[in-house]
Protein backbone atom coordinates (compact mmCIF):
# COMPACT_ATOMS: atom_id res chain seq x y z
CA UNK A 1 39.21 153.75 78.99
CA UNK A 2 38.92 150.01 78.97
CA UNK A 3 36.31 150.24 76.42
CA UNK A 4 37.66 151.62 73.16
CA UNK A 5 40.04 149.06 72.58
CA UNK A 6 37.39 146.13 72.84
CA UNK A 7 35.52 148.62 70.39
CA UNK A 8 37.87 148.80 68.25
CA UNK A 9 38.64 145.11 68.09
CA UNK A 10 34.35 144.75 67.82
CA UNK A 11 34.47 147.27 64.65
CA UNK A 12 37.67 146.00 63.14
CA UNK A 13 36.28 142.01 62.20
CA UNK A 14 32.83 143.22 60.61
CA UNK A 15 34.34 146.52 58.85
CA UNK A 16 37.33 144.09 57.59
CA UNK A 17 35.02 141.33 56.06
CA UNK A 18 32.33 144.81 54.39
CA UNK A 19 35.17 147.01 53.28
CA UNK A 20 38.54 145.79 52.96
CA UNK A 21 38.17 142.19 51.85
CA UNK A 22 36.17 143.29 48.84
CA UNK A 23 38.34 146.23 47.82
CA UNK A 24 41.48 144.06 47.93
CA UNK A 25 39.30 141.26 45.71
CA UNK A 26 37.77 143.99 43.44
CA UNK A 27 41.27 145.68 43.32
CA UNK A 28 43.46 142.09 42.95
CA UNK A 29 40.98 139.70 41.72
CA UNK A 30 43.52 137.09 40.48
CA UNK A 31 45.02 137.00 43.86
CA UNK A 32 41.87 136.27 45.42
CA UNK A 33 40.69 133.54 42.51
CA UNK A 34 43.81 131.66 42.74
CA UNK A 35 43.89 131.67 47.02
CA UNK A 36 41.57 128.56 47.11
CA UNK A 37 43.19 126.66 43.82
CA UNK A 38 43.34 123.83 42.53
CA UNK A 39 39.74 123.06 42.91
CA UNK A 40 37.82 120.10 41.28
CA UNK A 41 35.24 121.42 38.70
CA UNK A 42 33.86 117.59 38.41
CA UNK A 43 35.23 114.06 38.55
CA UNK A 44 37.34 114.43 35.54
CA UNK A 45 38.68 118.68 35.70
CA UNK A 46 40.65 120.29 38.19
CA UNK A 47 41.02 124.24 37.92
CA UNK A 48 44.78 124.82 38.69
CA UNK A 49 45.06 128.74 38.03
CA UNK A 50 43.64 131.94 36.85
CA UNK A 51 45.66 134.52 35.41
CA UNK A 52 44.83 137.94 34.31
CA UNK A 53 47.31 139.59 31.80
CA UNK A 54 46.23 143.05 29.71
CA UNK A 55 42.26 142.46 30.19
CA UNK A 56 42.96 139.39 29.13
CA UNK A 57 41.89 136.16 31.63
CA UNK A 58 43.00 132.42 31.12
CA UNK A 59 42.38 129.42 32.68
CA UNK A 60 43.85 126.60 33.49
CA UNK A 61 42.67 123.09 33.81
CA UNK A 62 44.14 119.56 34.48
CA UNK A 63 42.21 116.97 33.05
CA UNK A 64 41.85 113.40 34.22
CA UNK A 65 40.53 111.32 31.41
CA UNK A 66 41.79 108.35 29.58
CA UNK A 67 40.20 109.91 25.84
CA UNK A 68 42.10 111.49 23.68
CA UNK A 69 39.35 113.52 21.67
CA UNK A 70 39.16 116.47 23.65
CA UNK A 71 37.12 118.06 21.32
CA UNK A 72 37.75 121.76 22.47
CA UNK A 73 35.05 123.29 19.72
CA UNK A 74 32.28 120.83 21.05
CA UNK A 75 33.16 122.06 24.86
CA UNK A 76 33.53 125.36 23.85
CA UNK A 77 29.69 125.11 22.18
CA UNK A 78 28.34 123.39 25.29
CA UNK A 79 29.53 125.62 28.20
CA UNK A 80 28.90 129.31 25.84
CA UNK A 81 25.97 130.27 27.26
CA UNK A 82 27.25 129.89 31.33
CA UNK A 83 30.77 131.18 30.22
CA UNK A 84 28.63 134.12 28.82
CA UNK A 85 26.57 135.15 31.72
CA UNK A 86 29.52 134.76 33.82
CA UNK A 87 32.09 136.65 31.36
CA UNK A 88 29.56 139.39 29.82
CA UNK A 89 29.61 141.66 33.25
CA UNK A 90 33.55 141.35 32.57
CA UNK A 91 33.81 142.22 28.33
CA UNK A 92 30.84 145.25 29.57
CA UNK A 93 32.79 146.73 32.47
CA UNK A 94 36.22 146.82 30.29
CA UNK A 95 37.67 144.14 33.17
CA UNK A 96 38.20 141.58 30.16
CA UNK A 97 38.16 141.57 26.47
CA UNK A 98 39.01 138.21 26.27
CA UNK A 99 39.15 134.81 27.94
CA UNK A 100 40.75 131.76 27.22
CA UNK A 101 40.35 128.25 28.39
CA UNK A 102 43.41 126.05 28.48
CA UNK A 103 42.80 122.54 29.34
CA UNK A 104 45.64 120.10 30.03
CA UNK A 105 45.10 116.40 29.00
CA UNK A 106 48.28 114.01 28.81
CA UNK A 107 50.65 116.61 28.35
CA UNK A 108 49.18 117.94 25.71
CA UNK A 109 46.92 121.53 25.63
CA UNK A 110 44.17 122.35 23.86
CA UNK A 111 42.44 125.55 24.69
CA UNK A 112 39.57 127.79 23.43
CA UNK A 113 38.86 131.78 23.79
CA UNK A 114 36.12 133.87 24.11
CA UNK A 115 35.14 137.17 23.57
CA UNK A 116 32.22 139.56 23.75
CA UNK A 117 31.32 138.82 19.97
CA UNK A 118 30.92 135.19 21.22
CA UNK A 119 28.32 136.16 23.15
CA UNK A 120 26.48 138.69 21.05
């Protein structure tokens, strides 16, 4: 029975990529954020990790820019209403309650957080 093996190797790619992949990602998200990290957001940010701690997420950015008025308020208000629709699933499920944004910029951090009153 020459066949079942070459079956089995057939079923085993596809049923890998459908079922297992996405339990593992559902089941160790961070894991599977972090695998492709750091990434460049745009010219000037670089995601460098994602952590998940007690429902609560943070990330973590590097930023190249010579300015020193990181205004984290005035990013915070810009980016609200994608961080929502991309957060919201998360603070409804009971995956999150809270995320916070930590950007790096000459050494020094200045971060932000939101949570599902921020995007009520």
């Amino acid at each position: 029975m020459r066949v079942l093996p070459l079956l089995g190797i057939a079923i085993t790619a596809p049923a890998t990529e459908r079922l297992v992949i996405p339990y593992l990602s559902d089941r160790y998200p961070v894991i599977f954020a972090n695998k492709d990290l750091p990434k460049k957001i745009d010219q000037k940010t670089t995601l460098t990790k994602i952590d998940l701690s007690d429902h609560i997420y943070s990330y973590f950015y590097d930023l190249d820019d010579d300015d020193d008025d990181f205004d984290s308020p005035l990013v915070k208000s810009a980016q609200l209403t994608d961080l929502c629709d991309f957060l919201l699933p998360k603070f409804s499920s009971g995956e999150a309650s809270l995320a916070n944004y930590i950007y790096q910029l000459k050494g020094r951090d200045y971060s932000f957080s939101v949570d599902s009153t921020d995007c009520s």
